[in-house]
C-alpha atoms as a PDB file:
ATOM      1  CA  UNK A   1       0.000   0.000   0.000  1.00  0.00           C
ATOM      2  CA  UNK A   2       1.372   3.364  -1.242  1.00  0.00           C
ATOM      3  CA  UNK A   3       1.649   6.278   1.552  1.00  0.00           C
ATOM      4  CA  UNK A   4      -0.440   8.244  -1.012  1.00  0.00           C
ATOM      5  CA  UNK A   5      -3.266   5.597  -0.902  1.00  0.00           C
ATOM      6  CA  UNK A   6      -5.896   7.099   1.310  1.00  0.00           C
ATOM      7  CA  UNK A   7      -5.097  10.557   1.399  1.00  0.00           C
ATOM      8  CA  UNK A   8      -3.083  13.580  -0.759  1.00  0.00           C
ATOM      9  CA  UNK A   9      -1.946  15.330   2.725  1.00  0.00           C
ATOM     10  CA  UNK A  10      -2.559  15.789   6.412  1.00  0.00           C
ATOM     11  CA  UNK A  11      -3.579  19.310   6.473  1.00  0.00           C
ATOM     12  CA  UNK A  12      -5.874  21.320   4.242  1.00  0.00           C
ATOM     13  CA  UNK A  13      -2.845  23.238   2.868  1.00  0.00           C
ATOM     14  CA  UNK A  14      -4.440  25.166  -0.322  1.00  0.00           C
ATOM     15  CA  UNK A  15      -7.610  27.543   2.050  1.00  0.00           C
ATOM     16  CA  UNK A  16      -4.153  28.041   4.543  1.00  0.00           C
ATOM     17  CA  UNK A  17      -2.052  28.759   2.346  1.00  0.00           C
ATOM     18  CA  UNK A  18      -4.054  31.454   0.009  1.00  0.00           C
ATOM     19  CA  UNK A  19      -5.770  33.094   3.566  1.00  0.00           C
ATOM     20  CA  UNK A  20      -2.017  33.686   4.896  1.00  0.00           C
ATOM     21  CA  UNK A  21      -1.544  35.075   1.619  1.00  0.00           C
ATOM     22  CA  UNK A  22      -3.768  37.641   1.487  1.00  0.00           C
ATOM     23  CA  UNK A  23      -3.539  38.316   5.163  1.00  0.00           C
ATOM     24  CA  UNK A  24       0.011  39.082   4.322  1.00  0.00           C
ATOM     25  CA  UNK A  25      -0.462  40.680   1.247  1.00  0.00           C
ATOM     26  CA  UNK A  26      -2.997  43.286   2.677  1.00  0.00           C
ATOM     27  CA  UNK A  27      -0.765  43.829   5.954  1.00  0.00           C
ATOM     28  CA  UNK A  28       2.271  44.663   3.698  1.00  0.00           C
ATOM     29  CA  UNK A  29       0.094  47.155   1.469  1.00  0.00           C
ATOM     30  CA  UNK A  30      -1.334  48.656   4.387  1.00  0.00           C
ATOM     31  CA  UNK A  31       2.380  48.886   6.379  1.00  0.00           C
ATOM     32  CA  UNK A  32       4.609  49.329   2.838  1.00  0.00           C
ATOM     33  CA  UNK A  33       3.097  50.295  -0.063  1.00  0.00           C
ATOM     34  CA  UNK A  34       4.378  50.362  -3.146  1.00  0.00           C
ATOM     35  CA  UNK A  35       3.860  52.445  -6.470  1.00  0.00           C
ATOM     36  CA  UNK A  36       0.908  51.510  -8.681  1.00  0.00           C
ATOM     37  CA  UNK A  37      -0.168  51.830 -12.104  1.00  0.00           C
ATOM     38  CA  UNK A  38      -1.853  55.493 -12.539  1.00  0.00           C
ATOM     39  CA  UNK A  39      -4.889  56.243 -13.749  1.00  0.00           C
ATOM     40  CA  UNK A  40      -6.590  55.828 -16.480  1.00  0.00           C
ATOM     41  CA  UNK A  41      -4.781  52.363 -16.791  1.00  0.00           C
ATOM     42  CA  UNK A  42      -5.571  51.374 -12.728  1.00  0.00           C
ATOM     43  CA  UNK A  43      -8.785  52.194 -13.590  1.00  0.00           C
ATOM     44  CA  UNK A  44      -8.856  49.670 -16.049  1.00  0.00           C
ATOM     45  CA  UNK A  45      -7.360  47.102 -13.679  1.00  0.00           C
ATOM     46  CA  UNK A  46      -9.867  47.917 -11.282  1.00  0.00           C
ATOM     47  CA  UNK A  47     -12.612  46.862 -13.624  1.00  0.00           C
ATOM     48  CA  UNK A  48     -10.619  43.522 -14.775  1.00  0.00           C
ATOM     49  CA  UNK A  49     -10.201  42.771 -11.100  1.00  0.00           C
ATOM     50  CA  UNK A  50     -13.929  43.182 -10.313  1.00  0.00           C
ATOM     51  CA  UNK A  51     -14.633  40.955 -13.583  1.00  0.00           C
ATOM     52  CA  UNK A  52     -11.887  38.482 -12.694  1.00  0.00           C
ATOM     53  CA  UNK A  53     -14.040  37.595  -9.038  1.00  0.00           C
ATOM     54  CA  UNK A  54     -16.831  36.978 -11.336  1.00  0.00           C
ATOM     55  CA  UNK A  55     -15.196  34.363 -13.000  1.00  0.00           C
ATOM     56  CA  UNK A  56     -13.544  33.289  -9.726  1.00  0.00           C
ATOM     57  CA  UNK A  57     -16.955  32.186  -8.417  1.00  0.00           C
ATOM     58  CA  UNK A  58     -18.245  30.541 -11.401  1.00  0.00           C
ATOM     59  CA  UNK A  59     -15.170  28.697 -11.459  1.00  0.00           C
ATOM     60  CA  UNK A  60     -15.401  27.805  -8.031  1.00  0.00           C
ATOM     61  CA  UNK A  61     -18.908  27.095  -7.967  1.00  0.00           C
ATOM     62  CA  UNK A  62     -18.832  24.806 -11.193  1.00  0.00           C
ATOM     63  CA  UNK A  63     -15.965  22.457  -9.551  1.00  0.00           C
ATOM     64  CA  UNK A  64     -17.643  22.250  -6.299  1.00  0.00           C
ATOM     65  CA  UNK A  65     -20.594  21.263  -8.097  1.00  0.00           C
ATOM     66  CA  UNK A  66     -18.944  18.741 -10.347  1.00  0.00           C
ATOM     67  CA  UNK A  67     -17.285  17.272  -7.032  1.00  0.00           C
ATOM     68  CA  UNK A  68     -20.239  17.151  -5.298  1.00  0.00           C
ATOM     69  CA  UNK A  69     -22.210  15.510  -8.426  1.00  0.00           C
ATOM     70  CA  UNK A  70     -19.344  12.612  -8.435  1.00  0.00           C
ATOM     71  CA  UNK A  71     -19.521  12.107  -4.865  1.00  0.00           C
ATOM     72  CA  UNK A  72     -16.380  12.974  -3.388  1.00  0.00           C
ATOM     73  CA  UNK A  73     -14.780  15.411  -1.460  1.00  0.00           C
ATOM     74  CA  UNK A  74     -13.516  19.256  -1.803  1.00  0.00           C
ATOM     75  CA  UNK A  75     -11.350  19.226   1.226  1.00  0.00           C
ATOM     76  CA  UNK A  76      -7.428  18.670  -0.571  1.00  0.00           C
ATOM     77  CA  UNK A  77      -6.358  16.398   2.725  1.00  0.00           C
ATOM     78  CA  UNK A  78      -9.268  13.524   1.572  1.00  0.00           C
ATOM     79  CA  UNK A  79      -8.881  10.473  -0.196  1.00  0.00           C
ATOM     80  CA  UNK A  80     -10.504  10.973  -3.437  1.00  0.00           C
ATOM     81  CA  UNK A  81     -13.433   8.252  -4.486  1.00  0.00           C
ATOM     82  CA  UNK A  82     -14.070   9.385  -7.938  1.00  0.00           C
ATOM     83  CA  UNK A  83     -11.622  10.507 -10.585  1.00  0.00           C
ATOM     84  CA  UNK A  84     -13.392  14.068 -11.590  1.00  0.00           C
ATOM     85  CA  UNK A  85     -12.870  14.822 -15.419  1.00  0.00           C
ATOM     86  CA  UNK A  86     -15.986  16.910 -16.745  1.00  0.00           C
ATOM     87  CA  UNK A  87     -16.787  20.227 -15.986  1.00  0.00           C
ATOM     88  CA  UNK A  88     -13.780  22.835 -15.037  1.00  0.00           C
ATOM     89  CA  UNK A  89     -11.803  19.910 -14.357  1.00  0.00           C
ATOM     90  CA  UNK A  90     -11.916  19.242 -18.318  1.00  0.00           C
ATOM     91  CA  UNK A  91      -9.651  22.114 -18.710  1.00  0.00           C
ATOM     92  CA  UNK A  92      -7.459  22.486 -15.375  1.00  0.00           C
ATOM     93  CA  UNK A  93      -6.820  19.529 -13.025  1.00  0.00           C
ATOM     94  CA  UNK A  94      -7.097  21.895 -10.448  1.00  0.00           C
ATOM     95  CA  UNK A  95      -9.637  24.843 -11.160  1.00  0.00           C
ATOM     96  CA  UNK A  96     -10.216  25.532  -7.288  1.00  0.00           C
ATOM     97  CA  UNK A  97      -6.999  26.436  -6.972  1.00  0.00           C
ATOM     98  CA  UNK A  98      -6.482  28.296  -9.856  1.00  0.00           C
ATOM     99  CA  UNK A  99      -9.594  30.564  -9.140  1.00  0.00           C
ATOM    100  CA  UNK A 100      -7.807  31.085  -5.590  1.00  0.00           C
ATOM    101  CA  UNK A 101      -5.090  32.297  -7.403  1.00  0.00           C
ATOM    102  CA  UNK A 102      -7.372  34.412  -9.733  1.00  0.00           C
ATOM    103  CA  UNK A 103      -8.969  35.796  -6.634  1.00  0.00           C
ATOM    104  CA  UNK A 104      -5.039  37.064  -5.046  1.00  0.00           C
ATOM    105  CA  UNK A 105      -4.753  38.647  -7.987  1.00  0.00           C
ATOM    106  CA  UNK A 106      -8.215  40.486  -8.409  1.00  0.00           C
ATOM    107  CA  UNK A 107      -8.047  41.705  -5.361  1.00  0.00           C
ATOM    108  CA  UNK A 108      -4.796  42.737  -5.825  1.00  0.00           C
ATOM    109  CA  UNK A 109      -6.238  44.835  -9.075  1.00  0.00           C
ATOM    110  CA  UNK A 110      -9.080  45.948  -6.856  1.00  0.00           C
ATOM    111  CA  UNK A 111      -6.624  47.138  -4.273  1.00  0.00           C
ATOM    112  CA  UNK A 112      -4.044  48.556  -6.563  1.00  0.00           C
ATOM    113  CA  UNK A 113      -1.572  46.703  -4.732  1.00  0.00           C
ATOM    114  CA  UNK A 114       1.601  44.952  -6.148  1.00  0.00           C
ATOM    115  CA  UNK A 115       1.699  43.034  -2.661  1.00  0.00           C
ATOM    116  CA  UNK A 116      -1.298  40.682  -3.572  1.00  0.00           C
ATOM    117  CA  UNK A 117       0.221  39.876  -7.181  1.00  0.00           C
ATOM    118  CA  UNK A 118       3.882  38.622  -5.735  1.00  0.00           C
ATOM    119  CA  UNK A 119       1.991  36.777  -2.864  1.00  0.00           C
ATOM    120  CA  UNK A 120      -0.218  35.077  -5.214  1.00  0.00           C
ATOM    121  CA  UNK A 121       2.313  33.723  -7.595  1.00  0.00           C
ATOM    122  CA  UNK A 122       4.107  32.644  -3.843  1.00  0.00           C
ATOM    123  CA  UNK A 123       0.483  31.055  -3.344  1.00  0.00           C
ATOM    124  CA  UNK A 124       0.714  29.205  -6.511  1.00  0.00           C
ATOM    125  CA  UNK A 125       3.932  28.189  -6.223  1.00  0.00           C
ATOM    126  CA  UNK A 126       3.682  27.025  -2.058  1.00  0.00           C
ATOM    127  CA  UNK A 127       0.270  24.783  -3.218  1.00  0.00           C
ATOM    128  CA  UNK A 128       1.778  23.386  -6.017  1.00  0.00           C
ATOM    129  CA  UNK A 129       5.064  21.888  -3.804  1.00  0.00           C
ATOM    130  CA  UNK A 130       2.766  20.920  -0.700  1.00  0.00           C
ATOM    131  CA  UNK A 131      -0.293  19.700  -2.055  1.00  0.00           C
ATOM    132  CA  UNK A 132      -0.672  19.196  -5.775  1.00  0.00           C
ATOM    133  CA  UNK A 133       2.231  17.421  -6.119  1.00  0.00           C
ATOM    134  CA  UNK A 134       0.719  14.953  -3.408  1.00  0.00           C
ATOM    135  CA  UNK A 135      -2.503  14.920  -4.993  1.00  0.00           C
ATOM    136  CA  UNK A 136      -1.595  13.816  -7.718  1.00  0.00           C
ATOM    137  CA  UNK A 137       0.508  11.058  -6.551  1.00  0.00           C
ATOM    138  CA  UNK A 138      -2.544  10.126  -4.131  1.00  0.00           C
ATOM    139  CA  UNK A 139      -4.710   9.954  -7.858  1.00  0.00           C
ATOM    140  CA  UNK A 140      -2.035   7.976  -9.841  1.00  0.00           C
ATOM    141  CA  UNK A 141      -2.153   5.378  -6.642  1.00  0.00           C
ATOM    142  CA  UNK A 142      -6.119   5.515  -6.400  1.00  0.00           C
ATOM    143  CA  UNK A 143      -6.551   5.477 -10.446  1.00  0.00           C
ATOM    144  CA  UNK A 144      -3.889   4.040 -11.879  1.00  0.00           C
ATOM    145  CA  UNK A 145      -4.088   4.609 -16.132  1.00  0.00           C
ATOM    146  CA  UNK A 146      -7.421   6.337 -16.406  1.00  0.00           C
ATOM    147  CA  UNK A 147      -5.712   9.355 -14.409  1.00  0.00           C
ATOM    148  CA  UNK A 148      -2.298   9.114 -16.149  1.00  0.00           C
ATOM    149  CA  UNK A 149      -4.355   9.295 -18.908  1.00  0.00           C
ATOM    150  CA  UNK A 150      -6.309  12.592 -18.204  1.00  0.00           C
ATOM    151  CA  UNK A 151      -3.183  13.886 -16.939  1.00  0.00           C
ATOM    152  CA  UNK A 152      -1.702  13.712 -20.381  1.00  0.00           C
ATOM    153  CA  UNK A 153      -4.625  15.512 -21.452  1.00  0.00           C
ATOM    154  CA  UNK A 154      -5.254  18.000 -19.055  1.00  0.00           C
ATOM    155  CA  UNK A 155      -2.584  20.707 -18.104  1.00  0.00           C
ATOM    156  CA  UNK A 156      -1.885  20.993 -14.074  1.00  0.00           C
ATOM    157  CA  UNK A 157      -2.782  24.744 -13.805  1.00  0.00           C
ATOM    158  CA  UNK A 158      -3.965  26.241 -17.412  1.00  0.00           C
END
């Protein structure tokens, strides 16, 4: 039996890691802000940051739905039951993640803050070492050549 058998990870890294994130991202704004775009351009990026949570949460709500249709869990630290390949997770192996991401970065644009766009590429970065890496071994272990075949046809982020 392969360590990854029942479960990707102890903790629920992915919700930790992006609310540390943008806990930090905000505090650093707040405490040492840095030069933004002027308008009319961070006006722009406003508006692409406001239209960028809007895809966020259809993003999010469409994989939580296609999880919850399948039957297994949301929460990263789980065993999976059911190898998920319609819906978001037809183009992105991990869409929950990557709207996290999107939503470090709207806010970010919202904020007119550099902070939030550093800190979500360290976001990325921190869930792809400590928990998609383990997810995916837990999925190869659980399914074998029906996920190393979605894998091949699926990209890990976009």
């Amino acid at each position: 039996m392969n360590a990854y058998d029942a479960r990707p990870n102890r903790l629920p890294w992915p919700p930790m890691i992006y609310l540390v994130a943008i806990v930090l991202a905000a505090a650093l704004s707040w405490t040492v802000p840095l030069p933004w775009i002027p308008s009319p351009l961070s006006d722009i990026l406003f508006a692409i940051g406001i239209v960028t949570i809007a895809g966020v949460v259809a993003i999010d709500v469409s994989a939580m739905r296609t999880l919850h249709k399948a039957r297994t869990t949301i929460m990263p630290h789980r065993g999976s039951e059911h190898l998920v390949t319609g819906g978001p997770f037809s183009f992105t192996r991990n869409p929950i993640y990557l709207a996290n991401t999107m939503l470090t970065v709207a806010i970010g644009l919202i904020a007119g803050s550099v902070w939030f766009l550093a800190f979500a590429l360290a976001a990325a970065f921190a869930t792809q070492k400590l928990a998609i890496e383990r997810e995916e071994k837990h999925l190869e272990a659980r399914f074998g050549k029906k996920y190393r075949d979605y894998r091949k046809k699926v990209r890990r982020w976009i």
